[in-house]
N, C-alpha and C. Protein backbone atom coordinates (compact mmCIF):
# COMPACT_ATOMS: atom_id res chain seq x y z
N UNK A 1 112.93 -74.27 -44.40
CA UNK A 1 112.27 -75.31 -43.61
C UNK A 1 113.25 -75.93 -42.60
N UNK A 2 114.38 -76.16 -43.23
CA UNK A 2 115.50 -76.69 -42.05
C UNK A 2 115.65 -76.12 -41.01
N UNK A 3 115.69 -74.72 -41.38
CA UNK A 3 115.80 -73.79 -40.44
C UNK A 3 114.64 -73.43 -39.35
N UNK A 4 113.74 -73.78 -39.60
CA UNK A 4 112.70 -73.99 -38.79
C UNK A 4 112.46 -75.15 -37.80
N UNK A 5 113.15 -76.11 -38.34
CA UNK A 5 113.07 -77.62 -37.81
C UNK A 5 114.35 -77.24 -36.75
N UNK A 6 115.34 -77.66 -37.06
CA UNK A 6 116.50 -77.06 -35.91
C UNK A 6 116.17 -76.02 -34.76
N UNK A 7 115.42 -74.96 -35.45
CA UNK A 7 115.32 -73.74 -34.42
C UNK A 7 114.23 -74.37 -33.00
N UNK A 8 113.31 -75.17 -33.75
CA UNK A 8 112.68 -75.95 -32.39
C UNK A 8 112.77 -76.86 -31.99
N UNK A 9 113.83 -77.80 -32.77
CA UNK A 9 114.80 -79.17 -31.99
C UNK A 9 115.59 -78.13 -30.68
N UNK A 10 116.11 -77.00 -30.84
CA UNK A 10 117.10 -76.50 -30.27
C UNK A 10 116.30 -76.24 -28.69
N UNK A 11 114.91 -75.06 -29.53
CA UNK A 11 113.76 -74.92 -28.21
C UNK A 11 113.33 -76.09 -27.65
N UNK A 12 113.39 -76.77 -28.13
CA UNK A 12 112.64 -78.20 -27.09
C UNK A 12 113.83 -78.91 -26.07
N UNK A 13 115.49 -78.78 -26.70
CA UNK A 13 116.05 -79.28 -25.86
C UNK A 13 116.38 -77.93 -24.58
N UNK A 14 115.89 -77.46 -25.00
CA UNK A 14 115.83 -76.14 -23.92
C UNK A 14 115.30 -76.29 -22.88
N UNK A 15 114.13 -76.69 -23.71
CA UNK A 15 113.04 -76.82 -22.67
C UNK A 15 113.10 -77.39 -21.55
N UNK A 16 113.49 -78.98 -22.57
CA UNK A 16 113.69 -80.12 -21.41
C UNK A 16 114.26 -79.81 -20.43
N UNK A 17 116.05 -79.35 -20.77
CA UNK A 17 116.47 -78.97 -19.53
C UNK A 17 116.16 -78.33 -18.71
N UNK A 18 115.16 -76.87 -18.39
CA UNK A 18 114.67 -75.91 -17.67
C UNK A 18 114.03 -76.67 -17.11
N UNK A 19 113.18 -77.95 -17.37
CA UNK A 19 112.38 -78.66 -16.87
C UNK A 19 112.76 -79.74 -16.08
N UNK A 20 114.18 -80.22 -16.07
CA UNK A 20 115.32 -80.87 -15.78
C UNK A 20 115.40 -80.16 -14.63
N UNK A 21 115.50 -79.08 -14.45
CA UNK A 21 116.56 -78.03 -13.49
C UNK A 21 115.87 -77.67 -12.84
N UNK A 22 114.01 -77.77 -12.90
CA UNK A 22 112.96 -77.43 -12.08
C UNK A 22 112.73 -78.70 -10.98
N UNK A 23 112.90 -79.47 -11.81
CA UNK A 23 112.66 -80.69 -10.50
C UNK A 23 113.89 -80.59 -10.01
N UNK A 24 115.15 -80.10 -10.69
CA UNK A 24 116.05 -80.75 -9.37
C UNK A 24 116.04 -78.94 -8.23
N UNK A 25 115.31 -78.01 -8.71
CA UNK A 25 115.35 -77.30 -7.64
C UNK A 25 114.36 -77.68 -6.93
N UNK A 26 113.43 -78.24 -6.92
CA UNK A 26 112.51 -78.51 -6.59
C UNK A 26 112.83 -79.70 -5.26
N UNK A 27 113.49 -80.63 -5.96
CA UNK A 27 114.04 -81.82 -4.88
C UNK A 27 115.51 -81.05 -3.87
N UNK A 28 116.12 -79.89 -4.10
CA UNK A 28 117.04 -79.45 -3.37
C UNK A 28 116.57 -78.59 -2.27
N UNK A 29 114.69 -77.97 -2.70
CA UNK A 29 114.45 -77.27 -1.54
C UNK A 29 113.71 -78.14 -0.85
N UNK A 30 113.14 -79.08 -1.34
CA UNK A 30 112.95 -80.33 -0.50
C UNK A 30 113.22 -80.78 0.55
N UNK A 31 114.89 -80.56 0.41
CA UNK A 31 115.66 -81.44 1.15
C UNK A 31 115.89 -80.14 2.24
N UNK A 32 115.83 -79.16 1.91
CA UNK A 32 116.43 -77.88 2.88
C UNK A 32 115.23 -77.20 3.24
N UNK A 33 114.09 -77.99 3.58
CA UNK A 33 112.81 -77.37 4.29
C UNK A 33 111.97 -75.91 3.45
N UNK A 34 112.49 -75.93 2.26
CA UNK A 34 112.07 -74.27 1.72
C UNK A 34 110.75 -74.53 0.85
N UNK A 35 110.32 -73.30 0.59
CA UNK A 35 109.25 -72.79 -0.21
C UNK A 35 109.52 -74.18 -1.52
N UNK A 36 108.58 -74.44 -1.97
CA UNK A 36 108.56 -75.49 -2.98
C UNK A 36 107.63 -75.15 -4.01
N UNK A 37 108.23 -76.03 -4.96
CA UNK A 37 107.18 -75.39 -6.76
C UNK A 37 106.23 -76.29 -6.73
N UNK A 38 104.98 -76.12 -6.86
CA UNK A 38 103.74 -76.07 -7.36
C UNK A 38 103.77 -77.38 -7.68
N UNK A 39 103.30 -79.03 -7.22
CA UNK A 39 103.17 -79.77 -7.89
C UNK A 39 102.69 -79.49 -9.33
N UNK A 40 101.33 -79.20 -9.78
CA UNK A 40 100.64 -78.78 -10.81
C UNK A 40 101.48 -77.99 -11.55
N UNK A 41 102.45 -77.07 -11.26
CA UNK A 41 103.57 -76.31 -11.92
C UNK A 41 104.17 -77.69 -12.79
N UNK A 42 104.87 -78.77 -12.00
CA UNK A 42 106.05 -79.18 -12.50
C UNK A 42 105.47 -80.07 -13.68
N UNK A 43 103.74 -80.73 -13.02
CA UNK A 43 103.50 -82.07 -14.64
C UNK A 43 103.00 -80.66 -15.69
N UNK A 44 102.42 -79.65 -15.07
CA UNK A 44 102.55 -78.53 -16.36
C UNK A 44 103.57 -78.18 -17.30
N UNK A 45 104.78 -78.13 -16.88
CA UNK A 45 105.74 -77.95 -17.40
C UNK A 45 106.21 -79.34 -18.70
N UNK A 46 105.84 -80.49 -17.77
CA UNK A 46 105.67 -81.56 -18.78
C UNK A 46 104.70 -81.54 -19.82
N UNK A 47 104.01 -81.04 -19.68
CA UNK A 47 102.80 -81.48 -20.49
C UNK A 47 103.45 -80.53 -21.50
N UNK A 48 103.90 -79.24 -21.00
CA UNK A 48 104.32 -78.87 -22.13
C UNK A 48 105.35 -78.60 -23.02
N UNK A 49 105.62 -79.77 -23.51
CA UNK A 49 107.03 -80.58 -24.26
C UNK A 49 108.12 -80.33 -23.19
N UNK A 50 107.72 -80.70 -22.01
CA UNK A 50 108.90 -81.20 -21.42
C UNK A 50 108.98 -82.41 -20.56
N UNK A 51 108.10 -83.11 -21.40
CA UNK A 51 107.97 -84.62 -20.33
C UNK A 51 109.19 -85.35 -20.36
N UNK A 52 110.79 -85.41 -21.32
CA UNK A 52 111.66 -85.91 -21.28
C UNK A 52 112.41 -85.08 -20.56
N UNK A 53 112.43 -83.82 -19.85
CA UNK A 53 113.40 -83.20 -18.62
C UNK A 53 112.90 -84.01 -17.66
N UNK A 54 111.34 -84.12 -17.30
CA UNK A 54 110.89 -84.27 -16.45
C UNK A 54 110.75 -85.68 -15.92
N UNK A 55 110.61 -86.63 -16.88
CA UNK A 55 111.00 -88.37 -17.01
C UNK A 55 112.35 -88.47 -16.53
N UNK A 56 113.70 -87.77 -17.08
CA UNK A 56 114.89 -87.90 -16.40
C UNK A 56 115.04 -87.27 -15.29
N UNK A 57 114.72 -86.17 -14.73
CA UNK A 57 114.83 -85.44 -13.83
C UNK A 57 113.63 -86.53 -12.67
N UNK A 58 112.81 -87.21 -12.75
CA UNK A 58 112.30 -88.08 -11.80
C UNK A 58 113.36 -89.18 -11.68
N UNK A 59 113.77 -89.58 -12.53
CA UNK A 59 114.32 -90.68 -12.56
C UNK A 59 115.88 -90.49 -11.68
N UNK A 60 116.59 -89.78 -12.46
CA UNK A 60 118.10 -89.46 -12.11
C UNK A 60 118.17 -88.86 -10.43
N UNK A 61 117.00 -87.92 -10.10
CA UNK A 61 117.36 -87.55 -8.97
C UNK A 61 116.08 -88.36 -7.84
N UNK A 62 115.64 -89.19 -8.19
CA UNK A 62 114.74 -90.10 -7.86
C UNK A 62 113.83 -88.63 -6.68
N UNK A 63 113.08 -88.09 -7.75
CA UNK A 63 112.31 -86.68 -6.93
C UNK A 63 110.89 -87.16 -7.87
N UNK A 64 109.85 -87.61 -6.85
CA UNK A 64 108.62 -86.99 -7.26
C UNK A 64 108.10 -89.13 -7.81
N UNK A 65 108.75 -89.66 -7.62
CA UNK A 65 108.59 -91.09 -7.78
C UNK A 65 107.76 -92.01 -7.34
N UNK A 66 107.79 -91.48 -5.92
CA UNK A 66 106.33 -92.19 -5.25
C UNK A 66 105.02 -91.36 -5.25
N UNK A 67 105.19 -90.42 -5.75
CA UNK A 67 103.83 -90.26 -6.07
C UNK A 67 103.05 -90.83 -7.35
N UNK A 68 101.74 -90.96 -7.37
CA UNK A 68 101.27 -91.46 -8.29
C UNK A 68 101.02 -90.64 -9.29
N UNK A 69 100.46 -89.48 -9.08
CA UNK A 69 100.06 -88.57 -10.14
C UNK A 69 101.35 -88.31 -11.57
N UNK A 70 102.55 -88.44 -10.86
CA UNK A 70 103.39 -88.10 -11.43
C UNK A 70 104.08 -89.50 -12.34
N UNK A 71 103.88 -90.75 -11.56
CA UNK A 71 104.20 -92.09 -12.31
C UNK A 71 103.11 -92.33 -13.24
N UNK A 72 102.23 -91.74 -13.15
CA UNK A 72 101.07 -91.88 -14.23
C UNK A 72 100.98 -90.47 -15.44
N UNK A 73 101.49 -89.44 -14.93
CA UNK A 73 101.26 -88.17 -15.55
C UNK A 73 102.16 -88.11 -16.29
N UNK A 74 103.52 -87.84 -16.20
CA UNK A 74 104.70 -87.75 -16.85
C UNK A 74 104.85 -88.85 -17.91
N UNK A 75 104.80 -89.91 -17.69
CA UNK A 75 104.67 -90.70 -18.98
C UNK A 75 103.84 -90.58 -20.07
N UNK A 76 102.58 -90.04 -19.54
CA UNK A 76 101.77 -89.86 -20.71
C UNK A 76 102.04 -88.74 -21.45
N UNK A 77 102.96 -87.27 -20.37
CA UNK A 77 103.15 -86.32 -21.10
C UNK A 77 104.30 -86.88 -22.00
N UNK A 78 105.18 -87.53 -21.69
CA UNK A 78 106.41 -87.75 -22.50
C UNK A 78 105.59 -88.24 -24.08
N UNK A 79 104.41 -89.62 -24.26
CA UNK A 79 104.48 -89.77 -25.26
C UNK A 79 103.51 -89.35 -25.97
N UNK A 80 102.72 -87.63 -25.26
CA UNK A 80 102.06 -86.84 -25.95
C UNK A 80 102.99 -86.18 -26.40
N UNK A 81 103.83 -85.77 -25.52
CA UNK A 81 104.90 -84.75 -26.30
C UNK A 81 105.53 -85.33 -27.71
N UNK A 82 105.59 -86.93 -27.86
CA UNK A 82 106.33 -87.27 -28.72
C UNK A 82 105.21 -87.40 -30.15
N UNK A 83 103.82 -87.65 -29.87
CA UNK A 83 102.68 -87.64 -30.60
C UNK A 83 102.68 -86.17 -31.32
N UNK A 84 103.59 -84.95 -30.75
CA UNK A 84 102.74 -83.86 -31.13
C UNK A 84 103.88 -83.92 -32.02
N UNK A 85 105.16 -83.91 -31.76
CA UNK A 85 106.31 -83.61 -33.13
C UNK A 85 106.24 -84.01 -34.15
N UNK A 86 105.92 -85.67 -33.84
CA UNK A 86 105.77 -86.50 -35.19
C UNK A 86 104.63 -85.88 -36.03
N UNK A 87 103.48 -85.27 -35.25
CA UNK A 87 102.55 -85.38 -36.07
C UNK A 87 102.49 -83.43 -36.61
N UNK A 88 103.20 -82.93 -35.79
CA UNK A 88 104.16 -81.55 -36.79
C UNK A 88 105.07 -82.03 -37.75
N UNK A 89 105.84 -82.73 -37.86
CA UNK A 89 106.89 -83.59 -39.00
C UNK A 89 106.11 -84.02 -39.94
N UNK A 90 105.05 -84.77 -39.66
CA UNK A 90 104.05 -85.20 -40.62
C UNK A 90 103.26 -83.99 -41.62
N UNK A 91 102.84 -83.27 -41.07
CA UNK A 91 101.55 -82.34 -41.53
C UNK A 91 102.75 -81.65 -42.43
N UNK A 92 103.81 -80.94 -41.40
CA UNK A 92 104.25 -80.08 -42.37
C UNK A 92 105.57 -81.15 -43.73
N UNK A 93 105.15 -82.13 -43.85
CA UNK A 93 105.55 -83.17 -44.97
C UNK A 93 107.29 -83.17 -44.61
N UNK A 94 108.02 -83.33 -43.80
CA UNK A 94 109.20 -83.43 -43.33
C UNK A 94 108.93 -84.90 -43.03
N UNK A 95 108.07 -85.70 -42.33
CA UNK A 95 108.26 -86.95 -42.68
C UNK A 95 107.07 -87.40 -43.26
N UNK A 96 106.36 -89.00 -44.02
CA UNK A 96 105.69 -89.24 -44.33
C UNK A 96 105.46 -89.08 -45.73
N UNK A 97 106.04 -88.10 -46.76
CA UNK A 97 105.95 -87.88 -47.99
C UNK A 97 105.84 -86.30 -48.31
C-alpha cells in the first residue's frame, strides 16, 4: 500500500510540474509572437491534478491572470484536485480509519 501511495505522490508532483512548465512555455511564446497552447489545453491540464502547477505557474510568472476563466477555473481545479486525493486516502482507508 505504501508503495502505491508514494508511486502517485511522486506522479502527481510530476504532473504539477509539466503543468508548471506548460504555462511557462506558454507565457515565453507569448512574449516571442509564436504558435501558442490551447487555452482549453492548459485549465485541462489542471483539471487534471494539476491545478497546483498551474495556480503557481499563474501566479509566479503572472501568465494567464487577467483572464477570468482562468481566476475562476484553476482554483476550483486546485480544490477538486485536492477533493479527489483525500477522498482516494479515505476510501482506500489510509486516512479516516
Amino acid at each position: 500500500m505504501l508503495y502505491v501511495i508514494v508511486t502517485a505522490a511522486i506522479a502527481a508532483v510530476l504532473w504539477n510540474i509539466i503543468t508548471f512548465w506548460l504555462y511557462a512555455l506558454d507565457k515565453k511564446r507569448a512574449k516571442n509572437n509564436q504558435w501558442r497552447i490551447k487555452e482549453s489545453t492548459l485549465i485541462l491540464v489542471a483539471f487534471l491534478m494539476g491545478g497546483l502547477g498551474a495556480m503557481v505557474g499563474m501566479k509566479v510568472l503572472r501568465h494567464k491572470t487577467q483572464h477570468m476563466q482562468f481566476k475562476v477555473l484553476v482554483p476550483i481545479a486546485v480544490v477538486l484536485n485536492i477533493a479527489v486525493i483525500v477522498a482516494v486516502l479515505f476510501f482506500t482507508g489510509v486516512i479516516g480509519g
